[in-house]
N, C-alpha and C. Protein backbone atom coordinates (compact mmCIF):
# COMPACT_ATOMS: atom_id res chain seq x y z
N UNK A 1 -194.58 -45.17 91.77
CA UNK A 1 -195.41 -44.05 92.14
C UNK A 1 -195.76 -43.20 90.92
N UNK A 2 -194.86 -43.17 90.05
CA UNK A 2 -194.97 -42.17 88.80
C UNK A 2 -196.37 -43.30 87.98
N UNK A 3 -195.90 -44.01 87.76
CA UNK A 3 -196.16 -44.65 86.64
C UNK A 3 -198.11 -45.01 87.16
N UNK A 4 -198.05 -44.99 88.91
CA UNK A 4 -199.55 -45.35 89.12
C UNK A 4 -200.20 -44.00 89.03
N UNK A 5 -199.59 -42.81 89.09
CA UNK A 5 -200.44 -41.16 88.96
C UNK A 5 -200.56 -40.95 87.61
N UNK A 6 -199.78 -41.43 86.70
CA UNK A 6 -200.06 -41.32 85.65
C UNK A 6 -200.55 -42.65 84.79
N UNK A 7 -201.04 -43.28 85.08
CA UNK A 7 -201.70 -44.77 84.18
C UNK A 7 -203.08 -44.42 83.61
N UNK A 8 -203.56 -43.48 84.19
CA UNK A 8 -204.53 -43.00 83.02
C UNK A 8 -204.42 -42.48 81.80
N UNK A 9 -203.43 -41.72 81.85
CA UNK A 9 -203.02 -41.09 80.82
C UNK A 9 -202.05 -41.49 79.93
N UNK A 10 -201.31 -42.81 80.27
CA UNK A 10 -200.56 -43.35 79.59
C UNK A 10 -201.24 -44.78 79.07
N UNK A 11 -202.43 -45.32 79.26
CA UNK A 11 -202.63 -46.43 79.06
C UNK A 11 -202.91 -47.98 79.77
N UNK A 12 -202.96 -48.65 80.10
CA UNK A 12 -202.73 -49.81 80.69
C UNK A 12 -201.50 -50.46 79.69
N UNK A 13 -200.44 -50.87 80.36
CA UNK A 13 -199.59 -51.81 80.17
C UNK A 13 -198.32 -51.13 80.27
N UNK A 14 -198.26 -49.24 79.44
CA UNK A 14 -197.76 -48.89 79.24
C UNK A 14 -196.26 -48.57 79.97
N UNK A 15 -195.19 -49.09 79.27
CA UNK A 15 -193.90 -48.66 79.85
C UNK A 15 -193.14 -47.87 79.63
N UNK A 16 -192.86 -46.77 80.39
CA UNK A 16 -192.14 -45.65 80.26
C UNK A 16 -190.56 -45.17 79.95
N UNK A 17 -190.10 -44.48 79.90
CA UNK A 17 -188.65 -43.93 79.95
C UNK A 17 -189.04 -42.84 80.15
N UNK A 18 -188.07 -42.17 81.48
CA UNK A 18 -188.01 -40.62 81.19
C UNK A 18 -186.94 -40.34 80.30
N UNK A 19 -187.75 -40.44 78.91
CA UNK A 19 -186.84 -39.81 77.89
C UNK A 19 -187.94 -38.31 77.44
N UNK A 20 -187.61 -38.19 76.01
CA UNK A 20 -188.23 -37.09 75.60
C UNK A 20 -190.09 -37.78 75.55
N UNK A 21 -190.07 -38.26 75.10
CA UNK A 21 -191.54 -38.54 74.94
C UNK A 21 -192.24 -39.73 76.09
N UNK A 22 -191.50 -40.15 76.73
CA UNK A 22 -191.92 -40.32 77.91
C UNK A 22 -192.34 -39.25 79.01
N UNK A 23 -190.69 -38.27 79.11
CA UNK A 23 -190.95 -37.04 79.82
C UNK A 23 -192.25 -36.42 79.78
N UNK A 24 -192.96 -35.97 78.12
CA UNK A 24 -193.65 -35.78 77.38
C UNK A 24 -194.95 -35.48 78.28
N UNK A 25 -195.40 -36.92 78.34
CA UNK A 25 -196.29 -37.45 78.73
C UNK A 25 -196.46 -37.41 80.42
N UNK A 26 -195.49 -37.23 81.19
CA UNK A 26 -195.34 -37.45 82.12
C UNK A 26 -195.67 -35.82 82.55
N UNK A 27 -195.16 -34.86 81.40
CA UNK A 27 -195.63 -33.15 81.80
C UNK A 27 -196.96 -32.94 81.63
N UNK A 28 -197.70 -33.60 80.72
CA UNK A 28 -199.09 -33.69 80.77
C UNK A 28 -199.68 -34.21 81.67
N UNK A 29 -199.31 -35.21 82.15
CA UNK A 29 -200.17 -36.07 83.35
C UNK A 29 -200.26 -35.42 84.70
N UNK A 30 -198.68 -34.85 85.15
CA UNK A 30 -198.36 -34.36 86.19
C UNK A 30 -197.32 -33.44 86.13
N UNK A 31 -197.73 -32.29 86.40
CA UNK A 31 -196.63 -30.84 86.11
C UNK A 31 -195.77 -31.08 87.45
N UNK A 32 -195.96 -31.35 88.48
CA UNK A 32 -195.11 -31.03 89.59
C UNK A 32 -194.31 -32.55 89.83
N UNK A 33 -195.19 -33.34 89.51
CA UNK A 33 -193.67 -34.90 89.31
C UNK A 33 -193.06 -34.69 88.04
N UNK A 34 -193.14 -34.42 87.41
CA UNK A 34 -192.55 -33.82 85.55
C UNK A 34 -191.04 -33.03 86.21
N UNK A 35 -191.60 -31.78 87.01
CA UNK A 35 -190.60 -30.75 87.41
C UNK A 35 -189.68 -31.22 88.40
N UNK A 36 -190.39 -32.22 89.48
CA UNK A 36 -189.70 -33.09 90.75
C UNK A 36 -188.38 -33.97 89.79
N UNK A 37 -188.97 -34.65 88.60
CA UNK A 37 -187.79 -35.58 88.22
C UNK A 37 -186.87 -34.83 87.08
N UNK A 38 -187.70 -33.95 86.65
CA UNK A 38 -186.10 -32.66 85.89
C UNK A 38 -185.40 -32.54 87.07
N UNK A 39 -185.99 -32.06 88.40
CA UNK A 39 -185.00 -31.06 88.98
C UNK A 39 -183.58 -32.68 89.87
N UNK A 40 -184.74 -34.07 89.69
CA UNK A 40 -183.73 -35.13 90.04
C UNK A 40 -182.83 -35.44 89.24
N UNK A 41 -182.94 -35.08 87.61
CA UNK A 41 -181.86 -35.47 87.06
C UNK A 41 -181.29 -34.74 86.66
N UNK A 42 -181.06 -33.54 87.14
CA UNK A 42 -180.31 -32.25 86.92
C UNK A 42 -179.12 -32.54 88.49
N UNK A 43 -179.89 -32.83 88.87
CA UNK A 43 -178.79 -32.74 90.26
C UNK A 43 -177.97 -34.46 90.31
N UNK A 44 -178.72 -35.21 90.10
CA UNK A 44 -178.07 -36.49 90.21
C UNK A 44 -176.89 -36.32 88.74
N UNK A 45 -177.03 -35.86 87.37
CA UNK A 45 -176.16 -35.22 86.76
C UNK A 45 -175.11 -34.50 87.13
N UNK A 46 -175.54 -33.27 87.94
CA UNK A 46 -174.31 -32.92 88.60
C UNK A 46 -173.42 -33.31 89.43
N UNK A 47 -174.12 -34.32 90.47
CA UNK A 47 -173.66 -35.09 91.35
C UNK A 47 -172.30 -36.01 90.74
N UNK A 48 -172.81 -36.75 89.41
CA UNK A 48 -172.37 -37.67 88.71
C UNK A 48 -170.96 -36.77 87.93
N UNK A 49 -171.04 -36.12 87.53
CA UNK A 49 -170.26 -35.08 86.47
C UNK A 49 -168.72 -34.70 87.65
N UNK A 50 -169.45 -34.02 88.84
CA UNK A 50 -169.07 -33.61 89.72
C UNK A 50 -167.50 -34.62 90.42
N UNK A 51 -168.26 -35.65 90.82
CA UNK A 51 -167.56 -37.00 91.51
C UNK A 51 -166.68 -37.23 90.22
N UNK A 52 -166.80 -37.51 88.86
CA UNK A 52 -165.93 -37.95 87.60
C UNK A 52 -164.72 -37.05 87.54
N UNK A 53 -165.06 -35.41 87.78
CA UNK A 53 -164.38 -34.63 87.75
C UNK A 53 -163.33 -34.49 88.69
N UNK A 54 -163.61 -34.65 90.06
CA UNK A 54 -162.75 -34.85 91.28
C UNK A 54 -161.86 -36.19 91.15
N UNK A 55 -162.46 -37.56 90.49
CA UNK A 55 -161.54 -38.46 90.44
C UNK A 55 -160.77 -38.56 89.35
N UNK A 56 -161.10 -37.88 88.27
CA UNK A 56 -160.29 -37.60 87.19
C UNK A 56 -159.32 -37.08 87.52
N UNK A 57 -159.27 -35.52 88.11
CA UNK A 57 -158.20 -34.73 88.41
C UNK A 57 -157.46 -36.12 89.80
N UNK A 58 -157.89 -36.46 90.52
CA UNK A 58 -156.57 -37.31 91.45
C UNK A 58 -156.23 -38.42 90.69
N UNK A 59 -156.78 -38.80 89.79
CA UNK A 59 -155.78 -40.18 89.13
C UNK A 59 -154.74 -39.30 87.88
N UNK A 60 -155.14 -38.53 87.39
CA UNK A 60 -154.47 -37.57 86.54
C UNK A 60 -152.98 -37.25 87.19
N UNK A 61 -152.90 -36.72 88.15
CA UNK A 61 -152.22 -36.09 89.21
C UNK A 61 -151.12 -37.72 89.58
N UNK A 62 -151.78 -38.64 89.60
CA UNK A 62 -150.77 -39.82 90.02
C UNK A 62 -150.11 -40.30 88.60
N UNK A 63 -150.73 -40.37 88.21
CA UNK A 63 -150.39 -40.40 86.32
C UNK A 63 -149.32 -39.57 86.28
N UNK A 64 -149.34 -38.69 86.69
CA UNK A 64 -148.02 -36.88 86.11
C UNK A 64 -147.15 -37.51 87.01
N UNK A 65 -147.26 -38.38 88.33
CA UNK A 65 -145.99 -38.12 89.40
C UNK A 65 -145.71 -39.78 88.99
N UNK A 66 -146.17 -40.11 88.44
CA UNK A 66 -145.70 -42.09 88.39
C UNK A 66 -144.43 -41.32 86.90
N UNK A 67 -145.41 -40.96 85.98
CA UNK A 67 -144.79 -41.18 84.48
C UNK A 67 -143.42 -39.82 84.89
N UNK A 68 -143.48 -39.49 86.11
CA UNK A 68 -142.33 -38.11 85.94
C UNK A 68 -141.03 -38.38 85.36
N UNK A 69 -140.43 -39.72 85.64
CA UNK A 69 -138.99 -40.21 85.53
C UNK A 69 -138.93 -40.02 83.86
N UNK A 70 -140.55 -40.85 83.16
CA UNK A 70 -139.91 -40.84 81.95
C UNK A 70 -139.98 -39.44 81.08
N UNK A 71 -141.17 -38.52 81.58
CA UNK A 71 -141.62 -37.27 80.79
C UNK A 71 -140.64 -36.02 81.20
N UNK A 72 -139.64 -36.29 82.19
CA UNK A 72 -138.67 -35.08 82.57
C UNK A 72 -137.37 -35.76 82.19
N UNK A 73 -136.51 -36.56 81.73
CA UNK A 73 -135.84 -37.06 81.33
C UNK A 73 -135.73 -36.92 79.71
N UNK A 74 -134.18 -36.22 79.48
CA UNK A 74 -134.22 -36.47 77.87
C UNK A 74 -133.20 -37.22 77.37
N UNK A 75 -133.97 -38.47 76.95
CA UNK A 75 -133.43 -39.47 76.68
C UNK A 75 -132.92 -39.86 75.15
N UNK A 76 -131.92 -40.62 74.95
CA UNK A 76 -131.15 -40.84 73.49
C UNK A 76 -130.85 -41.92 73.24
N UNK A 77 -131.39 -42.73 72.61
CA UNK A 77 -131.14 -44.18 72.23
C UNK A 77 -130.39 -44.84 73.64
N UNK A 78 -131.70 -45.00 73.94
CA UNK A 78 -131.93 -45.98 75.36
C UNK A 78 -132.81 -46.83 75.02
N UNK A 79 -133.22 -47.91 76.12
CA UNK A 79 -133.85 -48.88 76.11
C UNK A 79 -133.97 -48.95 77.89
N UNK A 80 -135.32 -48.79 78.43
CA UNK A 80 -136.09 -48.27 79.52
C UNK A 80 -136.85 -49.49 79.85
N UNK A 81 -136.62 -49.98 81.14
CA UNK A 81 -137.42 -51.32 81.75
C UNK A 81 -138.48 -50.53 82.33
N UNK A 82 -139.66 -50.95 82.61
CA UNK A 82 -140.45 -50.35 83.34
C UNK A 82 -141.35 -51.75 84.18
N UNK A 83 -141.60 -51.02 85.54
CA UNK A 83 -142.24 -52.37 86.34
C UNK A 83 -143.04 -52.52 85.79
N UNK A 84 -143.62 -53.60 86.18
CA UNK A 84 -145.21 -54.13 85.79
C UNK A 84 -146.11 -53.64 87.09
N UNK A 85 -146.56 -52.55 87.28
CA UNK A 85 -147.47 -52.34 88.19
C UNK A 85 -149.19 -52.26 88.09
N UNK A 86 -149.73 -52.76 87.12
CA UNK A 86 -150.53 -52.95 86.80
C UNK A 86 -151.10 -54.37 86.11
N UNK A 87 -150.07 -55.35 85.64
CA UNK A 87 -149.91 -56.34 85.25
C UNK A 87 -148.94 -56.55 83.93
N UNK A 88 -149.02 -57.52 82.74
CA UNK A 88 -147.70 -57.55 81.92
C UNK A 88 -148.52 -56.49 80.87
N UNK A 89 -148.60 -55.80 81.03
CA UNK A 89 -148.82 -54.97 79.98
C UNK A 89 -148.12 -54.20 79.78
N UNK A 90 -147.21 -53.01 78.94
CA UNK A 90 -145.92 -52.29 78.33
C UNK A 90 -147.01 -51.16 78.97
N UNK A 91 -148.09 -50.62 78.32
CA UNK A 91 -149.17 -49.07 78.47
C UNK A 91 -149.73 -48.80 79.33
N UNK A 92 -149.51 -50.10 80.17
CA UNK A 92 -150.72 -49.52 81.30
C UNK A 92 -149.73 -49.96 82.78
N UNK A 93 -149.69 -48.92 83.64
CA UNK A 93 -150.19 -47.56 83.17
C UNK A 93 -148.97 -46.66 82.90
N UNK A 94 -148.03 -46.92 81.88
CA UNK A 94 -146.89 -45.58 81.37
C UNK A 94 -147.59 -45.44 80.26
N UNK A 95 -148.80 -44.76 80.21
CA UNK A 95 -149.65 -44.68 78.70
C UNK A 95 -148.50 -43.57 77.73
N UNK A 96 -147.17 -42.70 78.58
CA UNK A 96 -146.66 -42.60 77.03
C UNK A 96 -145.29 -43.37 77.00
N UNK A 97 -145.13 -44.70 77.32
CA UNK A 97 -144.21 -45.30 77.00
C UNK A 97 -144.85 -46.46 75.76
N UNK A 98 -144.21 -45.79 74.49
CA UNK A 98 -144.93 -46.03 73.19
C UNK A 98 -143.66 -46.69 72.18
N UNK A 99 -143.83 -47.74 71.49
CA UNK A 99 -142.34 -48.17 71.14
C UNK A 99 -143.13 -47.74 69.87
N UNK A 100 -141.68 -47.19 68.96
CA UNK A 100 -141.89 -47.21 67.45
C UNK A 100 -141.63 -48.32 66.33
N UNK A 101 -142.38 -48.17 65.58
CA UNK A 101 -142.57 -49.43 64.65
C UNK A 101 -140.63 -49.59 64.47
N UNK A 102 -140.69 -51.17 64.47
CA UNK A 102 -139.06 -51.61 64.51
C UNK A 102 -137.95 -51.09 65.56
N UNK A 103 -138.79 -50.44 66.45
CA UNK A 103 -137.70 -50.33 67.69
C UNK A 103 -136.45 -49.13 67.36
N UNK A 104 -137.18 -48.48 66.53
CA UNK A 104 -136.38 -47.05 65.85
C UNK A 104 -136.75 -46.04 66.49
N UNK A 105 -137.42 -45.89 67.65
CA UNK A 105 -137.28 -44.26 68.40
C UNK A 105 -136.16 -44.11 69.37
N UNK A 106 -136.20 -42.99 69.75
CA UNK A 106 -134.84 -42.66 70.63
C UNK A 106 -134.92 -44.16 71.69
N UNK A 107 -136.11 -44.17 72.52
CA UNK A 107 -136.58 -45.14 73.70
C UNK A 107 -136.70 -46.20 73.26
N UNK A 108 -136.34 -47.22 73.57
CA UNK A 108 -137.06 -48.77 73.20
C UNK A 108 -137.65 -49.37 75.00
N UNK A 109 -139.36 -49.33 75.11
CA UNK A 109 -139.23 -49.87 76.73
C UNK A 109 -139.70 -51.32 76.44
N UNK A 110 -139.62 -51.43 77.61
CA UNK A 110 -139.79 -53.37 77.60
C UNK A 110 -140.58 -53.57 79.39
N UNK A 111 -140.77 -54.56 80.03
CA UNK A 111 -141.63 -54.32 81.17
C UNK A 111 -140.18 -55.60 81.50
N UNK A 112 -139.65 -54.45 83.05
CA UNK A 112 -138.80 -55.39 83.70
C UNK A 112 -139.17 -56.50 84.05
N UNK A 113 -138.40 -57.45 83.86
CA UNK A 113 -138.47 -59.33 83.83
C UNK A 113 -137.24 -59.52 85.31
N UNK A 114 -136.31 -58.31 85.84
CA UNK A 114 -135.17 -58.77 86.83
C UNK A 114 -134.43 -58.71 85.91
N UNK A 115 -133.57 -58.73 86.75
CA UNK A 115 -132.22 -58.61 86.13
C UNK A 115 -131.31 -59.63 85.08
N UNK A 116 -131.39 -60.90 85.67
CA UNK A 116 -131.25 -62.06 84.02
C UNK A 116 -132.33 -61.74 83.09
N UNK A 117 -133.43 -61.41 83.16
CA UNK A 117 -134.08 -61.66 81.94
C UNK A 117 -134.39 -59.93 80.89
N UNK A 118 -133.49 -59.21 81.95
CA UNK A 118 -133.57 -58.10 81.59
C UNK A 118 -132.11 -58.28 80.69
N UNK A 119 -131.49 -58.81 81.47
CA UNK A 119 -129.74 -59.09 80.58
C UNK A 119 -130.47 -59.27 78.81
N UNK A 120 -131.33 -60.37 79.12
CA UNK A 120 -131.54 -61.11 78.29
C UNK A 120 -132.10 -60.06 76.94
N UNK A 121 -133.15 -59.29 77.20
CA UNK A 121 -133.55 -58.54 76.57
C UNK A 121 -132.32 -57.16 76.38
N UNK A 122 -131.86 -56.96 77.13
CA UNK A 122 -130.26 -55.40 76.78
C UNK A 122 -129.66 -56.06 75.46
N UNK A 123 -129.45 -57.73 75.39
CA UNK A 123 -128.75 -58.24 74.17
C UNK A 123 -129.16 -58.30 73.29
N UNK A 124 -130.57 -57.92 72.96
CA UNK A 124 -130.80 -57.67 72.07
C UNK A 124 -130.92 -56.07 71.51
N UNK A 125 -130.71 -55.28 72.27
CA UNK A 125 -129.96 -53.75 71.68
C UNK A 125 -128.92 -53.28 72.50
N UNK A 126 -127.65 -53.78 71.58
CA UNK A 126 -126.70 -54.03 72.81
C UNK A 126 -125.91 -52.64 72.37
N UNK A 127 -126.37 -51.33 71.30
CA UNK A 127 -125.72 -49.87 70.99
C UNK A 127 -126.80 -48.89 71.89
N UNK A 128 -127.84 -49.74 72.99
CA UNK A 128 -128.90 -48.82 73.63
C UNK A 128 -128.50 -48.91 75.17
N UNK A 129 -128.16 -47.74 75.54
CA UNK A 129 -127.98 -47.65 77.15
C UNK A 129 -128.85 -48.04 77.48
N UNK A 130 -129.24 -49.46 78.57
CA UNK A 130 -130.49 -49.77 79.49
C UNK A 130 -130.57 -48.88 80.75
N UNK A 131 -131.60 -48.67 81.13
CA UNK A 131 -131.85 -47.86 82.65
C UNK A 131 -133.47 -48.39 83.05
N UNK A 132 -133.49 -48.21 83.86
CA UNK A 132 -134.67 -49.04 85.07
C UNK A 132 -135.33 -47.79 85.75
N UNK A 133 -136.84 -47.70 84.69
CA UNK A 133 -138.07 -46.74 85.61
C UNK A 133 -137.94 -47.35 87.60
N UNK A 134 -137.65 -46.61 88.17
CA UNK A 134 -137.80 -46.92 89.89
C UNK A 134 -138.78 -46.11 89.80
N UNK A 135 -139.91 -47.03 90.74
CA UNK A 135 -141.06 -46.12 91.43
C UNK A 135 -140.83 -46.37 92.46
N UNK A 136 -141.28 -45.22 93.55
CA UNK A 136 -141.68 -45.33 94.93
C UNK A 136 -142.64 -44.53 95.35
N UNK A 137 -143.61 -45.10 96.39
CA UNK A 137 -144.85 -44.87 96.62
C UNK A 137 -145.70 -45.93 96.31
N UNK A 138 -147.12 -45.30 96.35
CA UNK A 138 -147.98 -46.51 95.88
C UNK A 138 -148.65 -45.78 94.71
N UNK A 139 -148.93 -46.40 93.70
CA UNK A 139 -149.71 -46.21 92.46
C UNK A 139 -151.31 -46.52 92.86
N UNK A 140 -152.28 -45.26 92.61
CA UNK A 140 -153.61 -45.18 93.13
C UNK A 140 -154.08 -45.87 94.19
N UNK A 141 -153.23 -45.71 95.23
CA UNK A 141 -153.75 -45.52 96.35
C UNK A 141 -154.96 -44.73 96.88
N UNK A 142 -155.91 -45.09 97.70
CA UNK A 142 -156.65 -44.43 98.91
C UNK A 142 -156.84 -44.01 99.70
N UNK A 143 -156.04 -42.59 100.60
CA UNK A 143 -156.19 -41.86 99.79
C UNK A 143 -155.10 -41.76 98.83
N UNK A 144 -154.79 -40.91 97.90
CA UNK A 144 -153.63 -40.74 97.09
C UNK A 144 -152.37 -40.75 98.09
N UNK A 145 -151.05 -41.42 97.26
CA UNK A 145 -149.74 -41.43 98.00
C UNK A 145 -149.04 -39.72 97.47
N UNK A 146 -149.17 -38.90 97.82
CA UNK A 146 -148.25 -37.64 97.65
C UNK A 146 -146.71 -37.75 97.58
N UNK A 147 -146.04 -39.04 98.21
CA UNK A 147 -144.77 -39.36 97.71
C UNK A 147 -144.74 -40.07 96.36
N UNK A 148 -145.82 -40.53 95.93
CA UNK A 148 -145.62 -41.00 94.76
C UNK A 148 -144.65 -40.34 93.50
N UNK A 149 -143.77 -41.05 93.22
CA UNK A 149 -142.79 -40.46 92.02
C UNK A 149 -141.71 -41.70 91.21
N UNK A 150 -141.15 -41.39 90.59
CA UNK A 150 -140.58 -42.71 89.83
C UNK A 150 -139.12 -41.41 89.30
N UNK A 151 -138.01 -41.95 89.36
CA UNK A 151 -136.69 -41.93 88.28
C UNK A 151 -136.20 -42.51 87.59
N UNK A 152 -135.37 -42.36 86.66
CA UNK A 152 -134.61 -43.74 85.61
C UNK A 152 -133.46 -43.61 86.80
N UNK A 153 -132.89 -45.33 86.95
CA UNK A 153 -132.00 -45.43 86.93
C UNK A 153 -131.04 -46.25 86.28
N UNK A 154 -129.58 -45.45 85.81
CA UNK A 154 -128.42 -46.57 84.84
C UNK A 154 -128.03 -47.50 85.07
N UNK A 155 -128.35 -48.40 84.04
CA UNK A 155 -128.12 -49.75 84.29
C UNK A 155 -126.83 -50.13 84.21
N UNK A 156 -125.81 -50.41 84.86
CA UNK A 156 -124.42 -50.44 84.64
C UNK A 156 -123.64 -51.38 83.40
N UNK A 157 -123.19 -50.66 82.45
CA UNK A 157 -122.12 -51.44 81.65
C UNK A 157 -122.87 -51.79 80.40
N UNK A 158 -124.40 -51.56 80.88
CA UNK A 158 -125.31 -52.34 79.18
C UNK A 158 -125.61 -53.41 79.61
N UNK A 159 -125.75 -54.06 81.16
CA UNK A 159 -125.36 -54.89 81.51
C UNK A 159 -126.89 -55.54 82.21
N UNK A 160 -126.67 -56.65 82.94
CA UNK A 160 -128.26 -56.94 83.93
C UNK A 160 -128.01 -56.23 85.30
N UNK A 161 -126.48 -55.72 85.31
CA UNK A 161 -126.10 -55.78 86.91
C UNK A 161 -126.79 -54.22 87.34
N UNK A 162 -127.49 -54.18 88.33
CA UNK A 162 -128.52 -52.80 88.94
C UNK A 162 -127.05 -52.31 89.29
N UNK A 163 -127.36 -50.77 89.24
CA UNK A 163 -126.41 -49.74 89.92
C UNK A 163 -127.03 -49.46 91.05
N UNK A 164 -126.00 -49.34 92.22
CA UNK A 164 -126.70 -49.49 93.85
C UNK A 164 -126.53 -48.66 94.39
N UNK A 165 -125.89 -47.41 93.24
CA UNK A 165 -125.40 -46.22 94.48
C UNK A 165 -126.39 -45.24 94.42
């Protein structure tokens, strides 16, 4: 519709963008479709901005109650399993479970494998208390889970064996 009210004034063949010099052209041709598609991409902008902002703040919010176990916890040369709830990846999503170069920060995490293969990995820092991120709830759920939360729990002895109490 734009492009047939204005084809006189733009040419035959001519293809547009409402960018700046498309816009341009489009305020010359026609002041009130010019003003119709500012005032559409002012609002479809807000629309857009709007919706980013609302889902930002609820995944944010599951982010603060997943990562709580490890960001309220002060921890001292440990070594921290964390599930794989997102797949085998260590960062996603405990984006601050961050190992330091050579396994020299207070934390060393690793992504729980169970309990033999977690053994397996404690033996290799066998002066680091192991403990096990527990989540419960669901991680970005629809709507959001409000029980969502996670604790460490001690791994008994340095050991693979879970503490059950």
């Amino acid at each position: 519709m734009v492009a047939e009210c204005c084809s006189d004034d733009l040419g035959d063949g001519d293809a547009f963008v409402l960018g700046a010099a498309g816009y341009s052209k489009l305020w010359h041709a026609d002041r009130l479709v010019a003003r119709l598609a500012a005032i559409g991409m002012v609002a479809l902008s807000v629309f857009v901005a709007a919706r980013t902002l609302h889902t930002d703040a609820r995944l944010s919010a599951d982010d603060r109650r997943l990562n709580h176990g490890l960001t309220s916890a002060h921890l001292h040369h440990v070594l921290v399993f964390l599930p794989q709830l997102a797949g085998p990846e260590l960062l996603i999503p405990f984006g601050t479970a961050i190992n330091h170069y050579g396994y020299t920060g207070n934390v060393v995490y690793a992504l729980d494998q169970g309990p033999a293969g977690d053994a397996i990995i404690a033996a290799d820092f066998p002066d680091r208390r192991p403990y096990l991120l527990v989540v419960t709830g669901t991680y970005r759920s629809d709507p959001p889970d409000h029980t969502l939360t996670s604790h460490l729990q001690p791994l008994t002895g340095g050991s693979n064996t879970r503490n059950t109490s």
